[in-house]
PDB file of N, CA and C in Angstrom:
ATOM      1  N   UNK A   1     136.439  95.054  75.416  1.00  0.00           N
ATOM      2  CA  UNK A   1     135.025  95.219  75.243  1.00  0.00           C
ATOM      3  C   UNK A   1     134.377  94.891  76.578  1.00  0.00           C
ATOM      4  N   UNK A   2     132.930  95.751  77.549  1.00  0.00           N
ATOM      5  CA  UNK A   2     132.832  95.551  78.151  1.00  0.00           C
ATOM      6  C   UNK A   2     131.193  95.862  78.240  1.00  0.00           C
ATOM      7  N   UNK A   3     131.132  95.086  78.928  1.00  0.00           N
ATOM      8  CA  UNK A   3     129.122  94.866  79.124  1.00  0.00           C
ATOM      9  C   UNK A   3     128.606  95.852  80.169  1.00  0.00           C
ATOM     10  N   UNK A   4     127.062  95.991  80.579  1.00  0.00           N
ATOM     11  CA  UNK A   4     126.915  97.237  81.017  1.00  0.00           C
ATOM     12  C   UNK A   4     127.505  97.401  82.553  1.00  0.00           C
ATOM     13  N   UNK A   5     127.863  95.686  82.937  1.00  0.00           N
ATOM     14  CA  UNK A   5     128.286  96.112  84.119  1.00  0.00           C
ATOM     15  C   UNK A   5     129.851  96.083  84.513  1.00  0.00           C
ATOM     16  N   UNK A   6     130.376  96.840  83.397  1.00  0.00           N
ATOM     17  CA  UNK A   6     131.583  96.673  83.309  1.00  0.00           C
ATOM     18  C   UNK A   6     132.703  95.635  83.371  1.00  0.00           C
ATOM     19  N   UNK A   7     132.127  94.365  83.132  1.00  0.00           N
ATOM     20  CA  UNK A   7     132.741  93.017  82.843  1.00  0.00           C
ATOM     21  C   UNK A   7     133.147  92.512  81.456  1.00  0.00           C
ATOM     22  N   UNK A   8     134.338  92.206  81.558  1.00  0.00           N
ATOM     23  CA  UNK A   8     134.634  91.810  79.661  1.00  0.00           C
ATOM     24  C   UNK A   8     133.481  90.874  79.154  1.00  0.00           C
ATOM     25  N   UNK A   9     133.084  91.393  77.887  1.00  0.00           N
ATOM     26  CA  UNK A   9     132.443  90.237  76.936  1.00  0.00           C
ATOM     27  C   UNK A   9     132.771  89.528  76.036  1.00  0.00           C
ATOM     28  N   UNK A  10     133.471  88.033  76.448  1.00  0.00           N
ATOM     29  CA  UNK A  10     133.725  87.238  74.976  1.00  0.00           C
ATOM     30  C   UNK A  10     133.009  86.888  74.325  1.00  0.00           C
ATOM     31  N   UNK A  11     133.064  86.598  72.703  1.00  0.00           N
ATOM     32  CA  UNK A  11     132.212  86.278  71.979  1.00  0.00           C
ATOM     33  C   UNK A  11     131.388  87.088  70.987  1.00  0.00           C
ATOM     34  N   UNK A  12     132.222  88.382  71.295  1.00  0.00           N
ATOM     35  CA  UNK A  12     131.098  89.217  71.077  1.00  0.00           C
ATOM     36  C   UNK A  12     131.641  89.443  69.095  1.00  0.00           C
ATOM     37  N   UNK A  13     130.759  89.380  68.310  1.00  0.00           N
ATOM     38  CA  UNK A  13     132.047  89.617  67.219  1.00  0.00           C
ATOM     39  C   UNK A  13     131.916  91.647  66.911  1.00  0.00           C
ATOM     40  N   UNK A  14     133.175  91.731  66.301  1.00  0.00           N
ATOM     41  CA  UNK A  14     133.854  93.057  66.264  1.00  0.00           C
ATOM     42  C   UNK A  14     133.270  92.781  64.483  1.00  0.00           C
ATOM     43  N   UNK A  15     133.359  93.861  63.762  1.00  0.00           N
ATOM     44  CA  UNK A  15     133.867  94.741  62.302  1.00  0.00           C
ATOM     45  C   UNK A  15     134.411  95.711  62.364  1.00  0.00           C
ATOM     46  N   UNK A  16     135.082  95.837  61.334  1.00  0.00           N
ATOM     47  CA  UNK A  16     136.180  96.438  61.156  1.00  0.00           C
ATOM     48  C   UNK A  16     136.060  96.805  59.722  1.00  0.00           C
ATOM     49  N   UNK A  17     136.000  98.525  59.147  1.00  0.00           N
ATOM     50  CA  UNK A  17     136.198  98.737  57.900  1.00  0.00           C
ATOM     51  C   UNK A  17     136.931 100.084  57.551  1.00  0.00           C
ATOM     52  N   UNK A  18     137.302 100.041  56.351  1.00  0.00           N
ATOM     53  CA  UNK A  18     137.794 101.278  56.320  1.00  0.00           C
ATOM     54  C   UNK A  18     136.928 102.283  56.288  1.00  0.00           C
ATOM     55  N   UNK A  19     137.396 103.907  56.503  1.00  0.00           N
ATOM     56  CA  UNK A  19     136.440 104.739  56.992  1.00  0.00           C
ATOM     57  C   UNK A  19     135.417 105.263  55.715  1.00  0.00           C
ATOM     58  N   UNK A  20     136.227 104.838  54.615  1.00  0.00           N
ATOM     59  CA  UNK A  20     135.706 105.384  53.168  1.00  0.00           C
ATOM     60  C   UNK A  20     134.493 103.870  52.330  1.00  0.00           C
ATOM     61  N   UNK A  21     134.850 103.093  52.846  1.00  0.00           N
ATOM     62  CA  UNK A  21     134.118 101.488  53.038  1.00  0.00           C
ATOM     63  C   UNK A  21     132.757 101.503  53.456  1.00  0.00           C
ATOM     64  N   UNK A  22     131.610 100.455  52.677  1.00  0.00           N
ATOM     65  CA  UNK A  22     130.418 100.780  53.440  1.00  0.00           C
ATOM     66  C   UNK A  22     130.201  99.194  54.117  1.00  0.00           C
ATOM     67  N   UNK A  23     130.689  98.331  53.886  1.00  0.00           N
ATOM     68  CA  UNK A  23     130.865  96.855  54.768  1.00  0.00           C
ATOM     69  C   UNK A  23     132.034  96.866  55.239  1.00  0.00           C
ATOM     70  N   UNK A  24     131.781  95.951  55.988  1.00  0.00           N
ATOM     71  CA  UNK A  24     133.020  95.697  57.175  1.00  0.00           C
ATOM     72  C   UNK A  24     134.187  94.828  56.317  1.00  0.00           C
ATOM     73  N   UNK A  25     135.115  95.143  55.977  1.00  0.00           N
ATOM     74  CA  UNK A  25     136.147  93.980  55.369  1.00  0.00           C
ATOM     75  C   UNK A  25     136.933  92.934  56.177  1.00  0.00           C
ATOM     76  N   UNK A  26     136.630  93.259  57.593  1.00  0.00           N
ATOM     77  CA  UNK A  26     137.007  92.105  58.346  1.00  0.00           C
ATOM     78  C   UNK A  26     136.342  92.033  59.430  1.00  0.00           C
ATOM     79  N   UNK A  27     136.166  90.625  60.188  1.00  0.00           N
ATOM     80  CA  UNK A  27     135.157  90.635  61.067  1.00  0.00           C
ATOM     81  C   UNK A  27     135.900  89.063  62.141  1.00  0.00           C
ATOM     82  N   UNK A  28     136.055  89.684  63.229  1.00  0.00           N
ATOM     83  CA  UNK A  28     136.631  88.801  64.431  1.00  0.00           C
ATOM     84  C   UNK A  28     135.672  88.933  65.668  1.00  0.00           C
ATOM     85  N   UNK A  29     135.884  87.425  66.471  1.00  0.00           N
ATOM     86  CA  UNK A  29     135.544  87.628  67.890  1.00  0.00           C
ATOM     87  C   UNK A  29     136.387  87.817  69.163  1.00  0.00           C
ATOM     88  N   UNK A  30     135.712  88.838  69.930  1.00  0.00           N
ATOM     89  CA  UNK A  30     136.056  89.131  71.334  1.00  0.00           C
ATOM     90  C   UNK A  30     136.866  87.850  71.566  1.00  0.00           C
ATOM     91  N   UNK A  31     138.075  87.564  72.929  1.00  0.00           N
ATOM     92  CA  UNK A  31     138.120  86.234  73.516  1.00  0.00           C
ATOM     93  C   UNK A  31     138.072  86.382  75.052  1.00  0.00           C
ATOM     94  N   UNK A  32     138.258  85.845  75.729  1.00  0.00           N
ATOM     95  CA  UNK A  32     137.876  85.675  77.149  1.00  0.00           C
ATOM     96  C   UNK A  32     137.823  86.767  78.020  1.00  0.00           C
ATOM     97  N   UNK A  33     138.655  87.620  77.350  1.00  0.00           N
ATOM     98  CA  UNK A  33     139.231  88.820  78.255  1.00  0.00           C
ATOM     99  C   UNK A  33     137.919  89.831  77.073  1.00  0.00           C
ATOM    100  N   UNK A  34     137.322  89.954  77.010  1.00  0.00           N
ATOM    101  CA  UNK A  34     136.734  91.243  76.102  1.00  0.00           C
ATOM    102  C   UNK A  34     137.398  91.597  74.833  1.00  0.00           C
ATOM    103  N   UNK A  35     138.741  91.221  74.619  1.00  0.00           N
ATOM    104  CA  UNK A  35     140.062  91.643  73.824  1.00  0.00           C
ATOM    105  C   UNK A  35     139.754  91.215  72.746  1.00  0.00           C
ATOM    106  N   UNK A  36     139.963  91.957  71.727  1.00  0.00           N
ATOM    107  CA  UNK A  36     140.277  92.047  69.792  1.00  0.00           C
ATOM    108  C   UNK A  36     141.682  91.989  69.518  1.00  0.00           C
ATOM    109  N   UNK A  37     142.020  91.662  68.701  1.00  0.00           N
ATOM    110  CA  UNK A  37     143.520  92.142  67.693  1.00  0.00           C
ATOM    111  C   UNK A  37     143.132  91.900  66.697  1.00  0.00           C
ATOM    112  N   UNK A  38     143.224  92.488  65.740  1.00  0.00           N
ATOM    113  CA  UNK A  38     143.403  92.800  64.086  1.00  0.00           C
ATOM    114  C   UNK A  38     144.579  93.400  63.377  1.00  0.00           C
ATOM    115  N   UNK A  39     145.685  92.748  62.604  1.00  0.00           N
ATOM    116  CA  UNK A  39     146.266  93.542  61.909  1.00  0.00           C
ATOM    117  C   UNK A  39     146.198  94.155  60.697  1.00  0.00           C
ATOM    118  N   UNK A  40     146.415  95.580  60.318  1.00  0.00           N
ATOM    119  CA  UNK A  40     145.701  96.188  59.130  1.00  0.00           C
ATOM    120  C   UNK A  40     146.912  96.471  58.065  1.00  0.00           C
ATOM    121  N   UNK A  41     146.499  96.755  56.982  1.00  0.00           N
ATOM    122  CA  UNK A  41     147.760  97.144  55.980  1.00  0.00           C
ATOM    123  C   UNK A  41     149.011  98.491  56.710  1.00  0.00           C
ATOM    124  N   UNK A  42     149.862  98.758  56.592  1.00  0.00           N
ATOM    125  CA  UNK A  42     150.808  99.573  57.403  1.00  0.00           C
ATOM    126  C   UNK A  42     150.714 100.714  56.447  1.00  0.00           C
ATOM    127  N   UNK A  43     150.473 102.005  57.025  1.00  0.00           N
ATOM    128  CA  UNK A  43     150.045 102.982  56.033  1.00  0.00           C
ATOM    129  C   UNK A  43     149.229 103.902  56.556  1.00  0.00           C
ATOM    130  N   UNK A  44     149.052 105.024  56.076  1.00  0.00           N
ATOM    131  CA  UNK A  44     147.900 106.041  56.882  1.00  0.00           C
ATOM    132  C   UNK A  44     146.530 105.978  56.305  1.00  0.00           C
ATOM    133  N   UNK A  45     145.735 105.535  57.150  1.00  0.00           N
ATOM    134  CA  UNK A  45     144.332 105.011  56.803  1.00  0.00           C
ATOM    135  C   UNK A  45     143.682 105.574  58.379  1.00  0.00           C
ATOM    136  N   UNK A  46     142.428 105.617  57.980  1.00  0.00           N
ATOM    137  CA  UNK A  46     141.070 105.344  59.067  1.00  0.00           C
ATOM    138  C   UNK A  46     139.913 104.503  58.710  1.00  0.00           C
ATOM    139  N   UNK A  47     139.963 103.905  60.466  1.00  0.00           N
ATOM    140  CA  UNK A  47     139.203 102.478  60.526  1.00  0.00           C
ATOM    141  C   UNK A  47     138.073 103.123  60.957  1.00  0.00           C
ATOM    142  N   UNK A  48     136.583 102.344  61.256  1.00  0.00           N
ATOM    143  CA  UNK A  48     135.904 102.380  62.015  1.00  0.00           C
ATOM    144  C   UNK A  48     135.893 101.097  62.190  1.00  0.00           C
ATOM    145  N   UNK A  49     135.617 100.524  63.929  1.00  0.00           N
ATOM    146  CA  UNK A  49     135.040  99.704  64.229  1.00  0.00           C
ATOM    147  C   UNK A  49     133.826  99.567  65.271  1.00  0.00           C
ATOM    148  N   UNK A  50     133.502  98.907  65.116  1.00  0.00           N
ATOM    149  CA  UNK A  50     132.069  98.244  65.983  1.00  0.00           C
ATOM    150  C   UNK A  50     131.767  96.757  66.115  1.00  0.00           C
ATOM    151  N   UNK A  51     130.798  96.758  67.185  1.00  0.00           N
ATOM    152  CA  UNK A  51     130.368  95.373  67.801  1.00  0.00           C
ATOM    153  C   UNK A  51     129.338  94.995  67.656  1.00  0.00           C
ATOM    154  N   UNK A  52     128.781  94.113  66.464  1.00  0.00           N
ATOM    155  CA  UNK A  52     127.791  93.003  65.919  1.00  0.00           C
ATOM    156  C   UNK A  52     127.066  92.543  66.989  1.00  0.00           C
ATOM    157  N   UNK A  53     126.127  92.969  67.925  1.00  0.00           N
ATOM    158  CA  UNK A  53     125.467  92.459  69.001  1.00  0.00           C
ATOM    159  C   UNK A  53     124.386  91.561  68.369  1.00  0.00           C
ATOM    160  N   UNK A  54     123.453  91.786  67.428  1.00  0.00           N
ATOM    161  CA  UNK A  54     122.944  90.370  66.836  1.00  0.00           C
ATOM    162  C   UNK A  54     122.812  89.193  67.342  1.00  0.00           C
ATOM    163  N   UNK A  55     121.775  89.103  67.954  1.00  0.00           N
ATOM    164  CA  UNK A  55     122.124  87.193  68.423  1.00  0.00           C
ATOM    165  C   UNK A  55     122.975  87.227  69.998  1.00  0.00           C
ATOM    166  N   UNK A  56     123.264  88.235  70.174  1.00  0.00           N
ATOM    167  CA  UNK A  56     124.697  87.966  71.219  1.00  0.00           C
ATOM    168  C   UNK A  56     123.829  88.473  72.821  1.00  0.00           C
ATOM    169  N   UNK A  57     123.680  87.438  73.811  1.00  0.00           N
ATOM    170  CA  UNK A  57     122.687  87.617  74.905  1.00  0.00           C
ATOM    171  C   UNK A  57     123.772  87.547  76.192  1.00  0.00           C
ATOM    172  N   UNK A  58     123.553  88.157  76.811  1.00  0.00           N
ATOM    173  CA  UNK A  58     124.296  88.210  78.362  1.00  0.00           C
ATOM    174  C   UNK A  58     123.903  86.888  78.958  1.00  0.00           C
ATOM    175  N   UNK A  59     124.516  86.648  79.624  1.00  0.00           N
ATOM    176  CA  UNK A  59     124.323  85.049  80.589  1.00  0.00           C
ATOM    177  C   UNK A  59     123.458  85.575  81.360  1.00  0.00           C
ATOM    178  N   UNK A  60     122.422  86.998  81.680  1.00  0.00           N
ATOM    179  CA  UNK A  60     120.877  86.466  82.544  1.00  0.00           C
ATOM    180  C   UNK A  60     119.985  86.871  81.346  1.00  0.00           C
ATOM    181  N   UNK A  61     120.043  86.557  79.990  1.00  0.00           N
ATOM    182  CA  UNK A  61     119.441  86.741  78.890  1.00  0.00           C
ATOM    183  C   UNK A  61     118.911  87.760  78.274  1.00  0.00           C
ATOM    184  N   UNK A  62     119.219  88.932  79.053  1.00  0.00           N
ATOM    185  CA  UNK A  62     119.620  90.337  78.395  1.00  0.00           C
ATOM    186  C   UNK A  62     120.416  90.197  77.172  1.00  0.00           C
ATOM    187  N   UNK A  63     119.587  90.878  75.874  1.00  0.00           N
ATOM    188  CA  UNK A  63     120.359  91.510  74.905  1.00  0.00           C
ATOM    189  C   UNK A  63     121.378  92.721  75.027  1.00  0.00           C
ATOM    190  N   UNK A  64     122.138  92.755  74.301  1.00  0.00           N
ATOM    191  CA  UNK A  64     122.738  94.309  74.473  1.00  0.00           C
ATOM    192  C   UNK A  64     122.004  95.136  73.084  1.00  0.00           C
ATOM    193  N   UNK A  65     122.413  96.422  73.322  1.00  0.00           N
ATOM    194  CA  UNK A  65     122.588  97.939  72.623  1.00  0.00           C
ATOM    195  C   UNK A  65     123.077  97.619  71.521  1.00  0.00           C
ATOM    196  N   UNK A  66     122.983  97.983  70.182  1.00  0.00           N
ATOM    197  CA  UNK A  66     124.345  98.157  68.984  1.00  0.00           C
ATOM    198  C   UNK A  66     125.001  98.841  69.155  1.00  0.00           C
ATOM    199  N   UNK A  67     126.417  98.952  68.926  1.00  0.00           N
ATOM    200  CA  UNK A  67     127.465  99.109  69.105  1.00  0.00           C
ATOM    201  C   UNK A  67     127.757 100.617  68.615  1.00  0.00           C
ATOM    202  N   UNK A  68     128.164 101.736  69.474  1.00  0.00           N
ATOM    203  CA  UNK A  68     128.442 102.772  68.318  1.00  0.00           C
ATOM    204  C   UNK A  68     129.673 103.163  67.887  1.00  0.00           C
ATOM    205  N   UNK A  69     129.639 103.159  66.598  1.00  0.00           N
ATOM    206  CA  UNK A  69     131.221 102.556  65.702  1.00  0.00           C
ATOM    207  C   UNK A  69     131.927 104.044  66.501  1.00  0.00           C
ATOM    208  N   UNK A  70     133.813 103.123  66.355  1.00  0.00           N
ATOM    209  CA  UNK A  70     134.376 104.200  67.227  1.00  0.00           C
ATOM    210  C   UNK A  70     135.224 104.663  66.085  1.00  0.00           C
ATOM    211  N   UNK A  71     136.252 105.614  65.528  1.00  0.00           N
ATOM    212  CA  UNK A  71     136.832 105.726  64.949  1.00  0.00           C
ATOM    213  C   UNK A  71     138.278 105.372  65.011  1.00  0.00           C
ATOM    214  N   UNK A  72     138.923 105.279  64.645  1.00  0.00           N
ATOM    215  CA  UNK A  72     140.663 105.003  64.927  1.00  0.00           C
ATOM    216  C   UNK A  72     141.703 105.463  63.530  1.00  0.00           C
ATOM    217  N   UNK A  73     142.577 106.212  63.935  1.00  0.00           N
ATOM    218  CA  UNK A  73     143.466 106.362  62.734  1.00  0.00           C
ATOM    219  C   UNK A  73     144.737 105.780  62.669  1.00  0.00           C
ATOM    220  N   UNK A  74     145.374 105.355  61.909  1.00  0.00           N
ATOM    221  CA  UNK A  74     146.681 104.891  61.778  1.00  0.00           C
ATOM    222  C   UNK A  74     147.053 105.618  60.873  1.00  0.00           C
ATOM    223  N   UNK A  75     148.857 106.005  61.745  1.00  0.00           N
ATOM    224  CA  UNK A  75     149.468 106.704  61.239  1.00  0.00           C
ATOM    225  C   UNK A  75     149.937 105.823  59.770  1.00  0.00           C
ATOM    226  N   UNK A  76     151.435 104.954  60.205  1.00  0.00           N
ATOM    227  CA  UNK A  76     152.035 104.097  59.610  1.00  0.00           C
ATOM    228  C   UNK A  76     152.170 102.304  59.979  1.00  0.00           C
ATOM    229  N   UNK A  77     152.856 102.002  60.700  1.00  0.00           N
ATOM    230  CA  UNK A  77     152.887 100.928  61.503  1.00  0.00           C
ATOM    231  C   UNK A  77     153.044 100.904  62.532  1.00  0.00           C
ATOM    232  N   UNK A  78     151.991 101.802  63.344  1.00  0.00           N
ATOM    233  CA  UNK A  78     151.639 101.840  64.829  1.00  0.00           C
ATOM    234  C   UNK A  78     150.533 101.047  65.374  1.00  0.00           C
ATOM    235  N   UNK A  79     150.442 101.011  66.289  1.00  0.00           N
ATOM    236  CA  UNK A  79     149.408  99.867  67.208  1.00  0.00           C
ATOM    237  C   UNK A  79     149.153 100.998  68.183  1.00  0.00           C
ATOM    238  N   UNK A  80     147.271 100.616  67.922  1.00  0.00           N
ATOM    239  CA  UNK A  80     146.040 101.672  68.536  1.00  0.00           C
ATOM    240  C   UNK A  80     145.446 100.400  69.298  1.00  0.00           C
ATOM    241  N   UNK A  81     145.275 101.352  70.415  1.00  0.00           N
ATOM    242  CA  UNK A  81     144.494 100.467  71.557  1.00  0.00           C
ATOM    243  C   UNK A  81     143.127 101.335  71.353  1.00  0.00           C
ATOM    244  N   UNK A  82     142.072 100.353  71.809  1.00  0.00           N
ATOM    245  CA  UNK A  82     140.590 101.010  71.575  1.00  0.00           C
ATOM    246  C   UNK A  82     139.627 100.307  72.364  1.00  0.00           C
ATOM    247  N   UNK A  83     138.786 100.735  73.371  1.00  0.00           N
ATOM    248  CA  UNK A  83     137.916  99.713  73.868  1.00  0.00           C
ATOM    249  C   UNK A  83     136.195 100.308  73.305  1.00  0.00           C
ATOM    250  N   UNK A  84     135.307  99.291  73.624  1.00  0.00           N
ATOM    251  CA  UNK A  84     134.013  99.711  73.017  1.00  0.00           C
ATOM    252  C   UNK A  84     133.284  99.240  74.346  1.00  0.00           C
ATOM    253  N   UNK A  85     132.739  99.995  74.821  1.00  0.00           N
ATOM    254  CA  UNK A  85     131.420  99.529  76.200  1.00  0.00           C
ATOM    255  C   UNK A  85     130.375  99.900  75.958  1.00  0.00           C
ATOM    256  N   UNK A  86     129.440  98.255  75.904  1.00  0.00           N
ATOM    257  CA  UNK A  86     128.186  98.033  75.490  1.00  0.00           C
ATOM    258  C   UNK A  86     127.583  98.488  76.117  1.00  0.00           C
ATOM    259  N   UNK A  87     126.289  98.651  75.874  1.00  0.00           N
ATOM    260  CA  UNK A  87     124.669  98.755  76.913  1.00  0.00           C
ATOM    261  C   UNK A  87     123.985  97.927  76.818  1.00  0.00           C
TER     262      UNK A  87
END
């Protein structure tokens, strides 16, 4: 995850739902590096995720943008890399 000036943002919290889902069924924060991990049921599904900016201020007290949800599919028990860059 990365802020507008292309620097990781920790802290930032992520959701995560399925694509057929209208709330997020899981919800984690960024850590130092911008970086998420979530593991999901193993199986062919689609996620959307996005980034909860709410509350969440840049260190010169700039808010960010909401997040626009990205999509991701899983096949079976594969691992999807995905980044999200704020405004």
């Amino acid at each position: 995850m990365w802020g507008p000036d292309d620097l990781a943002l920790p802290g930032v919290k992520v959701k995560i739902r399925r694509s057929g889902d209208k709330k997020a069924r899981w919800e984690l924060y960024s850590n130092r590096r911008g970086e998420f991990e979530l593991r999901v049921p193993a199986g062919k599904q689609d996620y959307v995720i996005w980034a909860d900016t709410k509350g969440y201020k840049l260190p010169n007290g700039n808010r960010l943008q909401p997040s626009p949800e990205v999509a991701v599919h899983i096949e079976n028990n594969e691992r999807a890399d995905t980044g999200l860059h704020l405004k």
